[in-house]
Protein backbone atom coordinates (compact mmCIF):
# COMPACT_ATOMS: atom_id res chain seq x y z
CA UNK A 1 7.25 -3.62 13.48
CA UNK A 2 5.13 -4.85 11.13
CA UNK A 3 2.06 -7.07 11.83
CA UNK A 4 0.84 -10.71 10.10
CA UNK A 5 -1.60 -8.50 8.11
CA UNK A 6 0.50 -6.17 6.71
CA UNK A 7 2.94 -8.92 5.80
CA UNK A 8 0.43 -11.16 4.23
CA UNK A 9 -1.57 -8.39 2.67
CA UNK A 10 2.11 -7.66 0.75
CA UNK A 11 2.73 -10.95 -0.58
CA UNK A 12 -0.54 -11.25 -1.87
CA UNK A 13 -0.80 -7.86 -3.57
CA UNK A 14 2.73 -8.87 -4.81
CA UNK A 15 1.36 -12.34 -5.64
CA UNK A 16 -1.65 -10.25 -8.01
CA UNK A 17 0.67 -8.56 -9.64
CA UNK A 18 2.80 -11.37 -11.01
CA UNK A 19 -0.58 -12.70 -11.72
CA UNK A 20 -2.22 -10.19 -13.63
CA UNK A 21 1.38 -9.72 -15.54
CA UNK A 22 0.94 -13.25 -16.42
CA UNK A 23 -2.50 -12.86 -17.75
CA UNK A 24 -1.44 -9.85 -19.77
CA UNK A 25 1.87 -12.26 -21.43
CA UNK A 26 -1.08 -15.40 -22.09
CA UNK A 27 -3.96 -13.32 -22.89
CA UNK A 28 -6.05 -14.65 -20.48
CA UNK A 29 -8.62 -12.23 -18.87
CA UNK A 30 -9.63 -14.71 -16.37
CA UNK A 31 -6.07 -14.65 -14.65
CA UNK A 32 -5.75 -11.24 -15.33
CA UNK A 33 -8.69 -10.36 -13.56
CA UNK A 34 -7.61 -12.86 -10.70
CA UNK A 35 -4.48 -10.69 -10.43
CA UNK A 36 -6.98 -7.56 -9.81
CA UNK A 37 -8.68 -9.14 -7.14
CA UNK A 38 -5.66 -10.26 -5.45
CA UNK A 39 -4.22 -7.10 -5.69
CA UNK A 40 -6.89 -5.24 -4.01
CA UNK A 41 -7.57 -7.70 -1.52
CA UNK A 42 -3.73 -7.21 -0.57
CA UNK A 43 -4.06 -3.38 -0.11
CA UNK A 44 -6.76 -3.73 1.92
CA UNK A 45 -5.59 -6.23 4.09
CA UNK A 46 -2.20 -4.24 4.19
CA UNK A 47 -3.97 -1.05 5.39
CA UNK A 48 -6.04 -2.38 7.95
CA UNK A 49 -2.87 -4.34 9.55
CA UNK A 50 -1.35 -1.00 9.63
CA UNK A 51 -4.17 1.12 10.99
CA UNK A 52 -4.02 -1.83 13.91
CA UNK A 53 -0.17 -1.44 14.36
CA UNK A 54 -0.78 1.96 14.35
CA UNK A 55 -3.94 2.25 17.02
CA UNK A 56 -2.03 -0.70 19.15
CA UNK A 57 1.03 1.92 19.48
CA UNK A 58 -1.66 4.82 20.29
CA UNK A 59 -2.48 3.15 23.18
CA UNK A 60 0.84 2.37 24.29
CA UNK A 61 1.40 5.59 23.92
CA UNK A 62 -1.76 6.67 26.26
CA UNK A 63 -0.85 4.15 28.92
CA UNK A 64 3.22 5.43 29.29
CA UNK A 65 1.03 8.80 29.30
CA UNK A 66 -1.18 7.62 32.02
CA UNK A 67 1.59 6.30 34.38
CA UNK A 68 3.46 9.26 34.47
């Protein structure tokens, strides 16, 4: 299941590319680059949500491991 992270990291490397897309249609490099930045800033947050979801069900993993 994904985590707030990875959710919010999506909409706002969704949200970049409408942005930059819009830059590119008004010529505006300032939006454009805004866009970039958003992007980006989405990935990241994306990845490290799912490198948490992913160490969180590590551990679950160790502790059924563990109890056995």
């Amino acid at each position: 299941m994904w985590n707030k992270d990875e959710i919010r990291g999506k909409g706002d490397r969704v949200k970049g590319q409408a942005e930059k897309a819009a830059g590119k249609l008004t010529n505006n490099d300032r939006l454009r680059n805004r866009g970039d930045m958003d992007k980006i800033s989405g990935s990241v947050r994306e990845n490290v949500g799912k490198g948490r979801r992913h160490l969180g069900n590590a551990a679950k993993d160790l502790g059924k491991r563990i109890k056995r």
